[in-house]
Protein backbone atom coordinates (compact mmCIF):
# COMPACT_ATOMS: atom_id res chain seq x y z
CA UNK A 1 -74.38 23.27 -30.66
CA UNK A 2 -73.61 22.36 -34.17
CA UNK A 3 -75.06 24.49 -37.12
CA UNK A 4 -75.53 23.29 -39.78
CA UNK A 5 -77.33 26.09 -41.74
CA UNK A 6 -74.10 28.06 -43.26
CA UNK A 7 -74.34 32.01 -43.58
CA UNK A 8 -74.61 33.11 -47.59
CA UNK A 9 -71.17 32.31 -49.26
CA UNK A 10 -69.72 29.94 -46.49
CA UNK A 11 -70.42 26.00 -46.29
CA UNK A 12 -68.84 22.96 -44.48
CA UNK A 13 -66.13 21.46 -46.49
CA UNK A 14 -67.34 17.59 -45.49
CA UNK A 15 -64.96 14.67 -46.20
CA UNK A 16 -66.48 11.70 -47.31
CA UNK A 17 -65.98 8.75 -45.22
CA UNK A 18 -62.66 10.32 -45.19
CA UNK A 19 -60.60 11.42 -47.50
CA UNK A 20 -61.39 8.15 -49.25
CA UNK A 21 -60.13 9.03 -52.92
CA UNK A 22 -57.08 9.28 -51.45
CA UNK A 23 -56.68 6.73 -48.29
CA UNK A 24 -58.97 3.31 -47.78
CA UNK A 25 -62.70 4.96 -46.76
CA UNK A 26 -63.94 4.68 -43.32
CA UNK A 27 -60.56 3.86 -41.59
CA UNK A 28 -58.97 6.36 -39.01
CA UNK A 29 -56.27 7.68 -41.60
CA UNK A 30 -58.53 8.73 -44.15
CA UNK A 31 -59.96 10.73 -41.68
CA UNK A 32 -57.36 12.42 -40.03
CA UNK A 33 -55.89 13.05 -43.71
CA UNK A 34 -59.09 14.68 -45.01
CA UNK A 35 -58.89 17.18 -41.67
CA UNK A 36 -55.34 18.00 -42.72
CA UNK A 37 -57.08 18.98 -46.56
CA UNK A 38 -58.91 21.38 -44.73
CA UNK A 39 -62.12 19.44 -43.82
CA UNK A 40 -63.95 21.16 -40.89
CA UNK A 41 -66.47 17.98 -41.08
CA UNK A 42 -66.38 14.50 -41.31
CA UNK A 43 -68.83 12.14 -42.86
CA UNK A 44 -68.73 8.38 -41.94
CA UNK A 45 -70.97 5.24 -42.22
CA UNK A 46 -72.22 2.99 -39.22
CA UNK A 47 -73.37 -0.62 -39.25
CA UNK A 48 -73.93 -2.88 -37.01
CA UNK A 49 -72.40 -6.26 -36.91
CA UNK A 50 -73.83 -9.87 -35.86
CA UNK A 51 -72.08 -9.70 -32.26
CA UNK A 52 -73.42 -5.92 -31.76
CA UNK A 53 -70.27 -4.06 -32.42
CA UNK A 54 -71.06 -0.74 -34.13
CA UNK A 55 -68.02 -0.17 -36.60
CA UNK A 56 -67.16 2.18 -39.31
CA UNK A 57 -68.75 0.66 -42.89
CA UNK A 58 -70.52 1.32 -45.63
CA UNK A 59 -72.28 -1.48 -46.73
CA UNK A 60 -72.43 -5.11 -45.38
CA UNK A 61 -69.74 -6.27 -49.04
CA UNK A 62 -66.61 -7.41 -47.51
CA UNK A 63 -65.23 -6.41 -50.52
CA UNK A 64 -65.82 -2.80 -49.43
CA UNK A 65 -64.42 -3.25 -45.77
CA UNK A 66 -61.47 -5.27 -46.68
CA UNK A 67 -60.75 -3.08 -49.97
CA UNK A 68 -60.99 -5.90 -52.39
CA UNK A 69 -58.98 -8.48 -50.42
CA UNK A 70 -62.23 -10.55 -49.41
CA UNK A 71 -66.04 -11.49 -50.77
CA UNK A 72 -68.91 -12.19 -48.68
CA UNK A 73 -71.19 -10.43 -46.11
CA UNK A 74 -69.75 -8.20 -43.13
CA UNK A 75 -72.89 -8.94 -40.74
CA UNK A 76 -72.16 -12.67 -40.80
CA UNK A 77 -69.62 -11.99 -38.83
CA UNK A 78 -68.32 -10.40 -35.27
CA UNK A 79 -65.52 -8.03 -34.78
CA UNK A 80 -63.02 -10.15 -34.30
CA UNK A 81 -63.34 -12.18 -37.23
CA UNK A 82 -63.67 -9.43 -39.17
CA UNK A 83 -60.96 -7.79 -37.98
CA UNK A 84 -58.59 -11.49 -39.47
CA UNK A 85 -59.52 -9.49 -42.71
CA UNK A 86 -60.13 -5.76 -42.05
CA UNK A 87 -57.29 -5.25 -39.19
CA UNK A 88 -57.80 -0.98 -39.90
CA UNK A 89 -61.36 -0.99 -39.32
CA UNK A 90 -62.37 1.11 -36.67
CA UNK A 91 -65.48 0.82 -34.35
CA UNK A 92 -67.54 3.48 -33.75
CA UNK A 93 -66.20 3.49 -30.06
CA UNK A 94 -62.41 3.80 -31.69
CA UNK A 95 -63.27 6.44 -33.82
CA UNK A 96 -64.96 8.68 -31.56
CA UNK A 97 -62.46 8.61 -29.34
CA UNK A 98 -60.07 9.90 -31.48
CA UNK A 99 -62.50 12.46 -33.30
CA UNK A 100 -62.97 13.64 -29.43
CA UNK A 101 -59.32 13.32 -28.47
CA UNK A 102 -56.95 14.12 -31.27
CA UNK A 103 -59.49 15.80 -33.59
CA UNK A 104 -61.42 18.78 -31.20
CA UNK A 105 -62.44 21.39 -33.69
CA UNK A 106 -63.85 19.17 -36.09
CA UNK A 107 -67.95 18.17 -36.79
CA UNK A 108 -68.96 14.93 -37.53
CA UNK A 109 -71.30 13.55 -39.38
CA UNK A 110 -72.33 9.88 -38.42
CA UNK A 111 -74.59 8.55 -41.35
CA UNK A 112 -76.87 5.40 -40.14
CA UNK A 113 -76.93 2.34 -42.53
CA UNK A 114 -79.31 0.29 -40.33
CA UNK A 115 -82.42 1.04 -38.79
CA UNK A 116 -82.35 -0.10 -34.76
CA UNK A 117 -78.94 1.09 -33.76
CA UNK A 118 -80.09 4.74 -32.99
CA UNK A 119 -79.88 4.06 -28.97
CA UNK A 120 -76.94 2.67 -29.34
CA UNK A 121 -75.23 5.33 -31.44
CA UNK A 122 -76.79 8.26 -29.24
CA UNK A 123 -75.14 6.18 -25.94
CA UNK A 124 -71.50 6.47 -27.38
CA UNK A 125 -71.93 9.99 -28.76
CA UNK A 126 -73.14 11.33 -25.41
CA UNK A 127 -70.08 8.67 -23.96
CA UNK A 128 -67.82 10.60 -25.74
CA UNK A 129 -68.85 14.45 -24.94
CA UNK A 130 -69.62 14.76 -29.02
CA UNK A 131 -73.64 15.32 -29.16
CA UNK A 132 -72.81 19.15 -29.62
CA UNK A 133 -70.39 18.40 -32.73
CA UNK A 134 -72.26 15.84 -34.46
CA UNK A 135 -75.39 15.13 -36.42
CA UNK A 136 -76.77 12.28 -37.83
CA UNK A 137 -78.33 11.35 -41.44
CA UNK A 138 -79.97 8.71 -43.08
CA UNK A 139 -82.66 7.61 -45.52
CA UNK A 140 -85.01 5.92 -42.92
CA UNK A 141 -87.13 7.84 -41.62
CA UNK A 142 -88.50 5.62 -38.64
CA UNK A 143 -84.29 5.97 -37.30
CA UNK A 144 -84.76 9.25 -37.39
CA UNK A 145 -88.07 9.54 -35.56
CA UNK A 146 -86.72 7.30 -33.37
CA UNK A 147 -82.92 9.60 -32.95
CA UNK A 148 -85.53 12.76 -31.70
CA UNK A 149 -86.64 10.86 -29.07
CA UNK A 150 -83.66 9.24 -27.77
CA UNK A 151 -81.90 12.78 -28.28
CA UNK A 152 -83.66 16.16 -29.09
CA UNK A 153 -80.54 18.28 -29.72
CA UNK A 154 -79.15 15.94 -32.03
CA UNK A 155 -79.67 17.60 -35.45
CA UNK A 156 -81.27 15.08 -38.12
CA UNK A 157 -81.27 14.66 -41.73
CA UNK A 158 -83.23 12.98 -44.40
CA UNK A 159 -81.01 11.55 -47.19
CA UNK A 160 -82.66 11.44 -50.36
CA UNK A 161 -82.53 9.43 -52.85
CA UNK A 162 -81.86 6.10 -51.16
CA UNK A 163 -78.38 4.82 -52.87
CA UNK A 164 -79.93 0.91 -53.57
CA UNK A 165 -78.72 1.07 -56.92
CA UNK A 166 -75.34 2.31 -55.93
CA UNK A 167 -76.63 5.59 -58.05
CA UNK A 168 -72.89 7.58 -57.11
CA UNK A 169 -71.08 4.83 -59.14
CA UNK A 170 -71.30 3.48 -62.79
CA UNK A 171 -72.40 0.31 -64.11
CA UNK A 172 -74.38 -1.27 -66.43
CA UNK A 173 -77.73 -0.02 -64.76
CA UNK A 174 -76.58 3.90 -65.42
CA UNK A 175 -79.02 5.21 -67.98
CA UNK A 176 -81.62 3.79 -66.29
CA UNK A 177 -80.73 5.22 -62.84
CA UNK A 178 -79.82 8.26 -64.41
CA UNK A 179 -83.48 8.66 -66.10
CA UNK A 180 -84.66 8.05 -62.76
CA UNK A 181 -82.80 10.72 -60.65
CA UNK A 182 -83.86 13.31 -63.37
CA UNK A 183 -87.50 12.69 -62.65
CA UNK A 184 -86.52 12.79 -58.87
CA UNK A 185 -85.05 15.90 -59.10
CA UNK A 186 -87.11 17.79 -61.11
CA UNK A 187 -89.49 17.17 -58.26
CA UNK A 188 -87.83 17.81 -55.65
CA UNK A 189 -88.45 21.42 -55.66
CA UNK A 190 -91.94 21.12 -54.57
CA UNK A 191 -91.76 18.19 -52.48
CA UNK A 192 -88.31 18.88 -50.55
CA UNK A 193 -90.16 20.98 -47.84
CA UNK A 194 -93.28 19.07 -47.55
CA UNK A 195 -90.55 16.19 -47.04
CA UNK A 196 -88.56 18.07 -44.09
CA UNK A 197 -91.77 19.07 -42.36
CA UNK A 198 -92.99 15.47 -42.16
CA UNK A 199 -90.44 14.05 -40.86
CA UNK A 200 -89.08 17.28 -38.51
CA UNK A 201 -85.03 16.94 -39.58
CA UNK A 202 -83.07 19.80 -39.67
CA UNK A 203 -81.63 19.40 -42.92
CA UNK A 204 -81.40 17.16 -45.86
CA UNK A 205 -78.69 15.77 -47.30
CA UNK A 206 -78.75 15.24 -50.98
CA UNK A 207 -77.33 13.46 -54.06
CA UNK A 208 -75.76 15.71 -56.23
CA UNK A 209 -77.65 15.03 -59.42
CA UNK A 210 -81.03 15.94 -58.14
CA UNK A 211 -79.86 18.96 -56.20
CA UNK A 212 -80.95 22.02 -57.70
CA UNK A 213 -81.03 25.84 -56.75
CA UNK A 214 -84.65 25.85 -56.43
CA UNK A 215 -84.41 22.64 -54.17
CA UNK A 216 -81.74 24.13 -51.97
CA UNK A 217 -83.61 27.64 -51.51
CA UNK A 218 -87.01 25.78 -50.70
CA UNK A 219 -85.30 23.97 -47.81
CA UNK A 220 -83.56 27.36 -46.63
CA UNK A 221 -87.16 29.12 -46.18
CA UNK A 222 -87.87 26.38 -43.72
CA UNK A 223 -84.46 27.35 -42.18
CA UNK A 224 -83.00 23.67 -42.83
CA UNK A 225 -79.72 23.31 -44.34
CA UNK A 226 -78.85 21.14 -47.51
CA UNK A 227 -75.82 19.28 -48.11
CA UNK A 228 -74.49 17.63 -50.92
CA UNK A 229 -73.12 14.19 -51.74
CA UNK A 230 -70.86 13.06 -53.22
CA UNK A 231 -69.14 16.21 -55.46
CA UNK A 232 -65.46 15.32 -56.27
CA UNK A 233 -65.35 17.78 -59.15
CA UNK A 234 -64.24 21.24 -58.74
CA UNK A 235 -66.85 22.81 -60.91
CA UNK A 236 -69.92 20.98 -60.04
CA UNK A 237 -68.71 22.00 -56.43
CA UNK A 238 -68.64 25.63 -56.97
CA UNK A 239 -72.07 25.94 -58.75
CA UNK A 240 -73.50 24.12 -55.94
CA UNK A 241 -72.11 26.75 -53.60
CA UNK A 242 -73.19 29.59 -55.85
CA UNK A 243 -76.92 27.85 -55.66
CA UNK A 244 -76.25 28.19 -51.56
CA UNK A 245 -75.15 24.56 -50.39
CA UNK A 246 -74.78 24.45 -47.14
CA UNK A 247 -71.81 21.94 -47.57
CA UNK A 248 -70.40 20.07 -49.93
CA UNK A 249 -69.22 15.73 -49.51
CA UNK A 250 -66.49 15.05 -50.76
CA UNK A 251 -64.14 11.95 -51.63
CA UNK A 252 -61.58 14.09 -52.69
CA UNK A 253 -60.97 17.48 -50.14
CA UNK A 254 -58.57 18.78 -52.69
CA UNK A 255 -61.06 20.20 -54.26
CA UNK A 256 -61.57 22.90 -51.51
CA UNK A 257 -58.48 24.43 -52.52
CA UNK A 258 -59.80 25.89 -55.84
CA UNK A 259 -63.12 26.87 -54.85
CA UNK A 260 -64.20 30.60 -54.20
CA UNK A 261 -67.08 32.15 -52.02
């Protein structure tokens, strides 16, 4: 079984969606690149289309799944239309399969964009032999009730805070997000394990800019594990493994490469 509390000084090395600074996010190359970086864990989103089909995306933007080459809304349409646009983008059943097949040693990390696809997620996992290599994350917390139940030893965490605003990017709405997050995360030290006991995860899975030491060491006396999203700088990378990060989410697995234990 996967675990995802790290011993002091190690931590997963998670790529994000990939290695998606470097290859289009979500896609099956960007993952087998960021496991050549030295990723021992992969992160990737799942959402659920019109027809069903579970497939590997971030948000519901075609601009996202076709990488600027369309506009519109993803769950408007099915797989195969989608796929007139987005020929590289895998479904969940595609990309297990290969994590299973041509990736063995690797974790995964299967983050949930829509609430009422749990069963349907849990089914392919256990398809695929991968319910000991995986665990699941997201920012609902009725999914993740609901993930317990369809599968106990499937290791759960609560994401925190929800990314509406798109809070990992700039924009015009920056200051105020940031001023937001800063009140979030000076919190977050007394509320984290209050958090993780209500809704019984296993870990929680944090934005980098209200992670703190105090945060991280709160969840670790409840024996959950914290990992961070989405740290493509070297130095904010390290600190957060000096504060005990349990792994770090990357964009960018370079980074792993100049970090020290």
């Amino acid at each position: 079984m996967i675990q995802l509390r790290r011993p002091p000084g190690g931590y997963a090395r998670v790529g994000h969606r990939g290695a998606s600074a470097l290859a289009p996010e979500n896609t099956l190359p960007a993952l087998a690149l960021a496991v050549e970086l030295g990723c021992d864990m992969l992160e990737f989103d799942v959402l659920d289309l019109v027809d069903g089909t579970l497939v590997l995306a971030h948000s519901t933007r075609l601009k996202e799944i076709t990488h600027g080459a369309a506009r519109g809304r993803v769950r408007h349409r099915g797989i195969e239309s989608l796929r007139q646009l987005a020929p590289h983008l895998p479904t969940l059943e595609e990309a297990l399969a290969y994590c299973a097949s041509e990736l063995p040693q690797t974790a995964l990390q299967l983050d949930l964009k829509r609430r009422g696809i749990e069963r349907a997620v849990v089914a392919a996992l256990q398809q695929h032999g991968l319910v000991e290599r995986s665990w699941v994350s997201s920012f609902d917390a009725g999914a993740l009730r609901r993930l317990a139940d369809l599968e106990p030893a499937l290791p759960r965490a609560y994401t925190l805070p929800r990314d509406r605003l798109g809070i990992s990017k700039r924009g015009p709405l920056a200051p105020l997000v940031r001023g937001g997050l800063a009140a979030v995360g000076a919190s977050l030290p007394r509320r984290l394990p209050e958090i993780l006991r209500r809704h019984e995860v296993q870990a929680a899975t944090l934005h980098h800019s209200v992670c703190s030491e105090a945060a991280i060491a709160g969840a670790h006396a409840l024996g959950a594990a914290v990992y961070v999203w989405t740290v493509d700088e070297p130095e904010l990378a390290q600190r957060l493994i000096d504060w005990g990060a349990d792994g770090i989410i990357t964009n960018d697995p370079r980074i792993f490469a100049t970090l020290t234990t």
